[in-house]
C-alpha atoms as a PDB file:
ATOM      1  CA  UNK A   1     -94.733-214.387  79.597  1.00  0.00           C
ATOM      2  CA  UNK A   2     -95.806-218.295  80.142  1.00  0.00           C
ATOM      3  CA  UNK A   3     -98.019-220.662  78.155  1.00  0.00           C
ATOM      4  CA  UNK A   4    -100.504-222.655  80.541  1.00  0.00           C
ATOM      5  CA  UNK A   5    -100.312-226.379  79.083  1.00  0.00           C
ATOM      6  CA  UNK A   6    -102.820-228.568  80.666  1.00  0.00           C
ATOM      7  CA  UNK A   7    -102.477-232.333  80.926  1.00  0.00           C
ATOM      8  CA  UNK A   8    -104.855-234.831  79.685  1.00  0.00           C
ATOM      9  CA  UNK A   9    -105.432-236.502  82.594  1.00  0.00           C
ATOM     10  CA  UNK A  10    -106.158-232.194  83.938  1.00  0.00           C
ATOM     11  CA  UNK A  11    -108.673-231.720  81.121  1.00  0.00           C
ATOM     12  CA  UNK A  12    -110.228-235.299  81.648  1.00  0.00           C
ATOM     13  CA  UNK A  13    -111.194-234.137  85.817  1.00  0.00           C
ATOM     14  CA  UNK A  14    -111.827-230.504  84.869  1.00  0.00           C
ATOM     15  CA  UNK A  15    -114.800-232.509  82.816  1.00  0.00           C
ATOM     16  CA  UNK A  16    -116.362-234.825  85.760  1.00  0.00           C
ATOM     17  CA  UNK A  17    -115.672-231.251  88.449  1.00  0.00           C
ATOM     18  CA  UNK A  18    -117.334-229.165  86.314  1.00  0.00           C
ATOM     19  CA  UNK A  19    -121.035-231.037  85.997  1.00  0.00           C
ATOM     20  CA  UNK A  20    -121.168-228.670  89.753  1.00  0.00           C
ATOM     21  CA  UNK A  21    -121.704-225.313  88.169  1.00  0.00           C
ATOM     22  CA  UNK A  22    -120.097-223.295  91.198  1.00  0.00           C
ATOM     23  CA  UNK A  23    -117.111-225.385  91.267  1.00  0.00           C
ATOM     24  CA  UNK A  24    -117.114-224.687  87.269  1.00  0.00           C
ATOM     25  CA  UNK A  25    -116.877-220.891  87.806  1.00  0.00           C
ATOM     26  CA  UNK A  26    -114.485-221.265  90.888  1.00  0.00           C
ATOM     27  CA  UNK A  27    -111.842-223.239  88.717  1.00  0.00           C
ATOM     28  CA  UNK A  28    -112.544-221.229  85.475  1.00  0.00           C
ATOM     29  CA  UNK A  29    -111.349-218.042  88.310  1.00  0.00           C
ATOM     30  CA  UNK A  30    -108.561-219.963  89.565  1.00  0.00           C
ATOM     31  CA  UNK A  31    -107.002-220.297  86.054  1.00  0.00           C
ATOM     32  CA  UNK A  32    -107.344-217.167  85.097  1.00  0.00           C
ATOM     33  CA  UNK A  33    -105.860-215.841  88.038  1.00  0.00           C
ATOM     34  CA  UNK A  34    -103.129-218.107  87.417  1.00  0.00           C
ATOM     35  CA  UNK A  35    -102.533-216.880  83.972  1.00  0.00           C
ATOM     36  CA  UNK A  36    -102.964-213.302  84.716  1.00  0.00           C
ATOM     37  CA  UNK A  37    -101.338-213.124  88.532  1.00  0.00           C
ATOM     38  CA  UNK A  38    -100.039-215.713  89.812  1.00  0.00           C
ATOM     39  CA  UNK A  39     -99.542-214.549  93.390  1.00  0.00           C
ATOM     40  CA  UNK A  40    -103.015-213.308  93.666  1.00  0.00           C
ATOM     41  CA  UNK A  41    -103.891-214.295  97.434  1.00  0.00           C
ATOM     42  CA  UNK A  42    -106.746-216.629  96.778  1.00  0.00           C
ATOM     43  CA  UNK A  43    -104.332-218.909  95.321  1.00  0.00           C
ATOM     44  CA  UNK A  44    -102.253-219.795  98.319  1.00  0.00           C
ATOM     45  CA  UNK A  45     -99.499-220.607  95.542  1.00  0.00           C
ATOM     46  CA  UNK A  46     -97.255-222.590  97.196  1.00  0.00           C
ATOM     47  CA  UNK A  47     -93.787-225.386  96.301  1.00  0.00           C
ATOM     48  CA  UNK A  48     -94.530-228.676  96.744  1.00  0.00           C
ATOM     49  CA  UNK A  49     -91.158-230.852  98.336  1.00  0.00           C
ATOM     50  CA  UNK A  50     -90.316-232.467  94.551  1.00  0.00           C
ATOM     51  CA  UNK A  51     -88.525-230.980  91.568  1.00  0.00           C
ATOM     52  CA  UNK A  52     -90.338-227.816  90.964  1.00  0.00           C
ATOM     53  CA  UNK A  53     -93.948-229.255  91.509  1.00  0.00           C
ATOM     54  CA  UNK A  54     -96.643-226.476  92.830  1.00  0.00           C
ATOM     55  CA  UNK A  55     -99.863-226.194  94.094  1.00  0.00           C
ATOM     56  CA  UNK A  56    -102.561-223.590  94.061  1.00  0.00           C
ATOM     57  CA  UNK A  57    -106.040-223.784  95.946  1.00  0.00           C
ATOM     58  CA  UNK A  58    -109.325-223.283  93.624  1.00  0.00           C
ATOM     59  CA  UNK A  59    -110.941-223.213  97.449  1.00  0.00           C
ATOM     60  CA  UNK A  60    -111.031-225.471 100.417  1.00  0.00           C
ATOM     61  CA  UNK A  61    -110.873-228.564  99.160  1.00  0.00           C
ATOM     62  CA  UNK A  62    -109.957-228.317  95.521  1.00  0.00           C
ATOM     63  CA  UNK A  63    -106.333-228.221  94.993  1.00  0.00           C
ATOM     64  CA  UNK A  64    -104.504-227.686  91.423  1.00  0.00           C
ATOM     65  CA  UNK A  65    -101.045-229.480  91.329  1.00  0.00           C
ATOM     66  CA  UNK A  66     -98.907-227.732  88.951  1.00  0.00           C
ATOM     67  CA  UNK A  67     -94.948-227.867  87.374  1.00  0.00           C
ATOM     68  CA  UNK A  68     -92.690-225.121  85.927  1.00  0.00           C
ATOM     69  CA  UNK A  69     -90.867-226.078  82.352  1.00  0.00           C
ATOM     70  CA  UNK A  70     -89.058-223.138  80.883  1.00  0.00           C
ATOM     71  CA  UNK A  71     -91.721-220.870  80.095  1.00  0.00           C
ATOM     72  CA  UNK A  72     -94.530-223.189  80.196  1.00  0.00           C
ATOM     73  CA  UNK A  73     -96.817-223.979  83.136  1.00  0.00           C
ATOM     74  CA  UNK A  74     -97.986-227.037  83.033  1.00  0.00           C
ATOM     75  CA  UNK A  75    -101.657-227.787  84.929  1.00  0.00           C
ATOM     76  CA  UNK A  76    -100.965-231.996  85.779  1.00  0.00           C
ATOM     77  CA  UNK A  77    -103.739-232.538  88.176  1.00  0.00           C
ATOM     78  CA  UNK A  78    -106.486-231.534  89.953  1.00  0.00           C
ATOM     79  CA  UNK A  79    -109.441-232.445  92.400  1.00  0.00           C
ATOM     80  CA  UNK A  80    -109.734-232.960  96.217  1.00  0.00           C
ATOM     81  CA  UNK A  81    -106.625-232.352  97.957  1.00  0.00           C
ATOM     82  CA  UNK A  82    -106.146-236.202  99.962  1.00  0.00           C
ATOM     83  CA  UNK A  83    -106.596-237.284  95.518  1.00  0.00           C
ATOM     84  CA  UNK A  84    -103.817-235.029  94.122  1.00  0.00           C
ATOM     85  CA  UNK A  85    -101.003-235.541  96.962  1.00  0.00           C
END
């Protein structure tokens, strides 16, 4: 099993995203799916090009950019997808 470790600079945008209540319950899901299934298909978990950077979708235009350390995930970024790439 893997520990989810989120950033600062995560926490910090997770805090201005979530004053929007639905986009609050929509990232709260996306986490959870991450800790609990990973491939679930709402995701769209897919490798970024870069040493073993990731991205998942919370929806359209909400991405989560993501990077694999032993057995730690580690949540780096998130917000609108032309912010995080």
């Amino acid at each position: 099993m893997f520990r989810l470790v989120f950033s600062d600079y995560f926490n910090k945008q997770v805090l201005k995203l979530s004053k929007n209540k639905p986009l609050k319950s929509q990232i709260q899901k996306a986490v959870g799916f991450l800790y609990s299934d990973m491939n679930h298909p709402s995701l769209h978990l897919h490798k970024l090009a870069g040493d073993n950077y990731w991205s998942v979708s919370v929806n359209k235009s909400i991405r989560i950019i993501l990077k694999w350390n032993n057995d730690k995930l580690h949540l780096l970024r998130i917000g609108k997808h032309e912010d995080v790439y």
